[in-house]
C-alpha atoms as a PDB file:
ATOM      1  CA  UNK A   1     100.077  85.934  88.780  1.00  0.00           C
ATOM      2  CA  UNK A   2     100.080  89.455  89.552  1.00  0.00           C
ATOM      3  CA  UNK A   3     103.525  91.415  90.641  1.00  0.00           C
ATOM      4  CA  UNK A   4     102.800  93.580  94.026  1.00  0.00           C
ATOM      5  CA  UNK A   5     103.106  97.362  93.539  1.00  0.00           C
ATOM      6  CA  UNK A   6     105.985  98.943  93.666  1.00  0.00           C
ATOM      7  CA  UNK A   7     106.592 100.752  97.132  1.00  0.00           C
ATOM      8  CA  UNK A   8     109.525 103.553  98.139  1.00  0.00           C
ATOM      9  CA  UNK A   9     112.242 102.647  99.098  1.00  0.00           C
ATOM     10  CA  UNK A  10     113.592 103.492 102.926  1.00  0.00           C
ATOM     11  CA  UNK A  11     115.238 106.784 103.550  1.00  0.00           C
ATOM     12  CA  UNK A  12     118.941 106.069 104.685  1.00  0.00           C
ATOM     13  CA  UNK A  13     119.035 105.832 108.307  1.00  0.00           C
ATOM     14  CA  UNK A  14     119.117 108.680 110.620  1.00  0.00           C
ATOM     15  CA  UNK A  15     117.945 111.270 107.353  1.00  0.00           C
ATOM     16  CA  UNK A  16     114.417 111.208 107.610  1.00  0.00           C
ATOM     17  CA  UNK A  17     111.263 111.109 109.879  1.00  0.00           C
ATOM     18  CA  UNK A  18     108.696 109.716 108.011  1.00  0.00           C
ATOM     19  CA  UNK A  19     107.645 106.681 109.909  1.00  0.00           C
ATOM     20  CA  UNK A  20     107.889 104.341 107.063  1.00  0.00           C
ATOM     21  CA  UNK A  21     108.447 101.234 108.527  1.00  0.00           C
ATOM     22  CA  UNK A  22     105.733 101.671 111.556  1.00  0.00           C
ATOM     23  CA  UNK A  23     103.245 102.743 108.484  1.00  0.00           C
ATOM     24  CA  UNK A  24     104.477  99.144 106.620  1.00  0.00           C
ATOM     25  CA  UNK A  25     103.934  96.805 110.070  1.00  0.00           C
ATOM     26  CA  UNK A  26     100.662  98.507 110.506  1.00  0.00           C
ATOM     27  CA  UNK A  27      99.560  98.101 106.744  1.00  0.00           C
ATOM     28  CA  UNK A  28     100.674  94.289 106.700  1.00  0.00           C
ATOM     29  CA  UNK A  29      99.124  93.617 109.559  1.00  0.00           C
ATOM     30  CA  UNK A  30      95.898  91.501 110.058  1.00  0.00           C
ATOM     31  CA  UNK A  31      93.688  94.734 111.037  1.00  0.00           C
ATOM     32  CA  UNK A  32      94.349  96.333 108.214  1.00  0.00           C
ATOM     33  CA  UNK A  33      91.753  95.416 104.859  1.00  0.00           C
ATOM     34  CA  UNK A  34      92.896  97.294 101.045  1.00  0.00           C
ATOM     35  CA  UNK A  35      95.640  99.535 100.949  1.00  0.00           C
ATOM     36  CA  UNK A  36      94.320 102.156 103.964  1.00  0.00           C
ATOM     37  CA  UNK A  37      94.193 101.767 107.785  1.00  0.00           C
ATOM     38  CA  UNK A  38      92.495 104.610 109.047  1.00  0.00           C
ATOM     39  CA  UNK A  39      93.316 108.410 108.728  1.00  0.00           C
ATOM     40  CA  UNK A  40      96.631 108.580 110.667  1.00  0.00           C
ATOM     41  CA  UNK A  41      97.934 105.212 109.013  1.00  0.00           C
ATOM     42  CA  UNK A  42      97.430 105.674 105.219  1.00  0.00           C
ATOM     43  CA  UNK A  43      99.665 103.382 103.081  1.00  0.00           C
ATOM     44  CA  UNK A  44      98.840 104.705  99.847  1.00  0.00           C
ATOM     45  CA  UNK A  45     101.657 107.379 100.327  1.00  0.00           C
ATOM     46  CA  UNK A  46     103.834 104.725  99.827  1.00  0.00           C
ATOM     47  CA  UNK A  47     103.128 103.832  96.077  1.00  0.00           C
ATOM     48  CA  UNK A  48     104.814 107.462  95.794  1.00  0.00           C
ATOM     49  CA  UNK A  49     108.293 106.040  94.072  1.00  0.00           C
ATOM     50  CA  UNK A  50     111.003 108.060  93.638  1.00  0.00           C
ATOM     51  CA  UNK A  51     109.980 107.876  90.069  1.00  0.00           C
ATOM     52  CA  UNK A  52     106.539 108.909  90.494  1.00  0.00           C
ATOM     53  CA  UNK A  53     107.926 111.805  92.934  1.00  0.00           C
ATOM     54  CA  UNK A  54     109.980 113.546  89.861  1.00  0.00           C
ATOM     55  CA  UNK A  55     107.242 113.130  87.904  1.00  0.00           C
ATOM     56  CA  UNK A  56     104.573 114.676  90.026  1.00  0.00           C
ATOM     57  CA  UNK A  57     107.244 117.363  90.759  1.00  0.00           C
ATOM     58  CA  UNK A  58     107.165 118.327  87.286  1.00  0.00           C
ATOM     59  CA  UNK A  59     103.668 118.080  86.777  1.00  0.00           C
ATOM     60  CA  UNK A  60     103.268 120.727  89.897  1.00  0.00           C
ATOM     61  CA  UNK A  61     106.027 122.859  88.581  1.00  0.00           C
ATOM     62  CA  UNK A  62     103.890 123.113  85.193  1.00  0.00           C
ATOM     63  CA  UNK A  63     100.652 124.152  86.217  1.00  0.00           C
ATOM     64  CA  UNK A  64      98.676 125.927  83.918  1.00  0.00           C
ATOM     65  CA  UNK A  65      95.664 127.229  85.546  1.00  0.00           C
ATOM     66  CA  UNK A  66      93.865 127.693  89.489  1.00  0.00           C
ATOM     67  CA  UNK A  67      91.621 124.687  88.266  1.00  0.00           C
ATOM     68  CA  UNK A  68      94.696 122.963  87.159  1.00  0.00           C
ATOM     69  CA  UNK A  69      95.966 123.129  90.635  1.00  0.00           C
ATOM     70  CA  UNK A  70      93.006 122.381  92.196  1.00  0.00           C
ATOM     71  CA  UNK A  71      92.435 119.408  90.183  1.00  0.00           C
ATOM     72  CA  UNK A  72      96.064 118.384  91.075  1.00  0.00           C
ATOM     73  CA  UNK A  73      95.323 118.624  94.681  1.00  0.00           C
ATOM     74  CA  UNK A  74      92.113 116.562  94.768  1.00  0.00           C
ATOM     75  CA  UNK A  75      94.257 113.888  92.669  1.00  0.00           C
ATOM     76  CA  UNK A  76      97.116 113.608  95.202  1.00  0.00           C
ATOM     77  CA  UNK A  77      94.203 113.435  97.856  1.00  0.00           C
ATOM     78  CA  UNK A  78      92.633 110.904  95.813  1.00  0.00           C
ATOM     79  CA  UNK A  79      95.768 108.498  95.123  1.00  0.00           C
ATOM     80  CA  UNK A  80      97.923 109.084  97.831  1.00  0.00           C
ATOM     81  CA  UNK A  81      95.629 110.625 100.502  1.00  0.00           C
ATOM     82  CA  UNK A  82      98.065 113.877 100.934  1.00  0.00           C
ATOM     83  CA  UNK A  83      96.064 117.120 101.755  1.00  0.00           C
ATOM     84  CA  UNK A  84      97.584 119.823 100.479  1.00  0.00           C
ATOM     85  CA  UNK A  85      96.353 123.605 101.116  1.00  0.00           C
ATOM     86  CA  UNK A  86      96.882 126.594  99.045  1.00  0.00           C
ATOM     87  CA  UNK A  87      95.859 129.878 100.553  1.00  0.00           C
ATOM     88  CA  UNK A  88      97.455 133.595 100.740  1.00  0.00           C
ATOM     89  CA  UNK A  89      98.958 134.131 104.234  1.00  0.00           C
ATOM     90  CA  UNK A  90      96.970 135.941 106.829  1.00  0.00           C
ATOM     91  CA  UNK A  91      98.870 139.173 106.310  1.00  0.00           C
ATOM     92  CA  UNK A  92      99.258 140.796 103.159  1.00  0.00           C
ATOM     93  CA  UNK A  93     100.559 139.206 100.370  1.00  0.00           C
ATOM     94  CA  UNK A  94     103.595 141.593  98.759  1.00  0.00           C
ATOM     95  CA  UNK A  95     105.557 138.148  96.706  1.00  0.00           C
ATOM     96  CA  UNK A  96     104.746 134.880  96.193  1.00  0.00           C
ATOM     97  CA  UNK A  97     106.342 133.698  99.507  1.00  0.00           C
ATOM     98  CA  UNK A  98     103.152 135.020 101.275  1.00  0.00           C
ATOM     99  CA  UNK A  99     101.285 132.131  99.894  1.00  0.00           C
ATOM    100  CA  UNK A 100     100.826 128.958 102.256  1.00  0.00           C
ATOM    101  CA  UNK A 101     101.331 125.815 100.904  1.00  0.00           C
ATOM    102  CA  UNK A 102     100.740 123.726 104.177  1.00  0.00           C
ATOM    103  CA  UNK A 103     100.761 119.825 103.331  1.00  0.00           C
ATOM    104  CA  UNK A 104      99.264 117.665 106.451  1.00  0.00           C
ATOM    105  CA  UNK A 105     101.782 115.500 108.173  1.00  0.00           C
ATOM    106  CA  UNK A 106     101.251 112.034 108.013  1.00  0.00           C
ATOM    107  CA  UNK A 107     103.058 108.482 108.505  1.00  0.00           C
ATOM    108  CA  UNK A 108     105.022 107.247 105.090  1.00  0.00           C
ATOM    109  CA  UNK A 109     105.495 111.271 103.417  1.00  0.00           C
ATOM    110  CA  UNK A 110     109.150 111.570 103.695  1.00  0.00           C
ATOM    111  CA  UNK A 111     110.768 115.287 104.898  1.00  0.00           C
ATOM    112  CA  UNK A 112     112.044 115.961 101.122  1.00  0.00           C
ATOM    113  CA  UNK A 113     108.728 115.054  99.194  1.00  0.00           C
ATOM    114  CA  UNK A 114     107.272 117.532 102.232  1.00  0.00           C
ATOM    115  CA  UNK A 115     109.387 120.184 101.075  1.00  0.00           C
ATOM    116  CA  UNK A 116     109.700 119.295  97.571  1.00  0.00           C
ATOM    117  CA  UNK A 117     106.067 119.516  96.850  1.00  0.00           C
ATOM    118  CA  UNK A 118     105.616 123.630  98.227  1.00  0.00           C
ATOM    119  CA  UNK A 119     108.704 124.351  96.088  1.00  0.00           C
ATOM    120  CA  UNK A 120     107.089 123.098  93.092  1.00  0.00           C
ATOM    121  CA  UNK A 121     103.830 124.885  93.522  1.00  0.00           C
ATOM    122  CA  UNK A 122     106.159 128.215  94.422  1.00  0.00           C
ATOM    123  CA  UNK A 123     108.042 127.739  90.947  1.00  0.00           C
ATOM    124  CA  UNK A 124     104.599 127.297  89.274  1.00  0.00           C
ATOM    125  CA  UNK A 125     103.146 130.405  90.666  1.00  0.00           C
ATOM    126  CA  UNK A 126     106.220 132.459  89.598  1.00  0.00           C
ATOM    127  CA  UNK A 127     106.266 131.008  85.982  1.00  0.00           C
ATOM    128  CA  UNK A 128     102.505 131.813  85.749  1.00  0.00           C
ATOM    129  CA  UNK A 129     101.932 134.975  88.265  1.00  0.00           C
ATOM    130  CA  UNK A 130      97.885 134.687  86.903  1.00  0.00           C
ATOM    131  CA  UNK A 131      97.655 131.361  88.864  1.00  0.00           C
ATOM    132  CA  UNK A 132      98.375 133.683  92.192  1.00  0.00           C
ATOM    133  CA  UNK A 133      96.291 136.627  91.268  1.00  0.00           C
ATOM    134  CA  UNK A 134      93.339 134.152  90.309  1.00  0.00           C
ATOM    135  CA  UNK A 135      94.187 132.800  93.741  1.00  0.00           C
ATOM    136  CA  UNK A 136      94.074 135.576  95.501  1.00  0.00           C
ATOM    137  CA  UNK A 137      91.129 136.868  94.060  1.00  0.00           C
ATOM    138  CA  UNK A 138      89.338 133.309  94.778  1.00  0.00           C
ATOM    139  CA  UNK A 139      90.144 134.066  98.571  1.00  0.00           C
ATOM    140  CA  UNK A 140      88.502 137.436  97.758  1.00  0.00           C
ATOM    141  CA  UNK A 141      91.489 139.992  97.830  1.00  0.00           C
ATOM    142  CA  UNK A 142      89.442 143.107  97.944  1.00  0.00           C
ATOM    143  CA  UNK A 143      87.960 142.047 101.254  1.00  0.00           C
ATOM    144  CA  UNK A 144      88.914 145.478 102.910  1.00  0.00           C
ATOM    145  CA  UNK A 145      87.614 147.839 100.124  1.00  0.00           C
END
């Protein structure tokens, strides 16, 4: 016999917005087949545990490379179905706060995971500057020259 995965656990009432338990009726019920509904209604966000937050957290805040955190995006699109979107900001880019991080909302991703996860890129890009400048360069910084 096989245990169930482990799920989240609810936000305390009142502190969050996430739509967890509309995203749990529509997962358990009879329309739904595997672990996704349909775009809007994406369970796998909640196999995100607490534990498995701090740990992703960390792994974010620890980036080593552009391709590192490009790799890290695809694999929280992958297992959780989060789209996240790292791009420099539409006017010029003086500090690391005119990079957008802009993480699609979606049923089940709870307010402080949405603002967690941007923090943890912004520490990584201020530990290791060359992950912005390869960045920027990748969205091809000398565009006006």
């Amino acid at each position: 016999m096989t245990n169930p995965p482990l799920i989240r656990q609810p936000c305390p009432p009142g502190a969050c917005d996430c739509g967890r338990e509309q995203l749990l009726d529509k997962a358990g019920s009879s329309t739904c087949n595997d672990a996704r509904c349909d775009a809007r209604g994406d369970a796998r966000i909640l196999l995100l545990t607490r534990a498995e937050e701090k740990r992703l957290l960390e792994r974010l805040e620890n980036l080593e490379s552009l391709a590192d955190l490009e790799n890290m995006q695809q694999r929280i699109h992958q297992q959780l179905g989060v789209s996240i979107t790292v791009a420099p900001g539409l006017t010029e880019v003086r500090s690391m706060r005119g990079i957008g991080i802009q993480i699609e909302m979606q049923p089940g991703l709870c307010r402080k995971t949405r603002q967690a996860i941007p923090k943890a890129i912004r520490r990584a890009l201020e530990k290791r500057p060359e992950i912005a400048y390869s960045l920027l360069n990748a969205n091809d910084l000398f565009r006006d020259m």
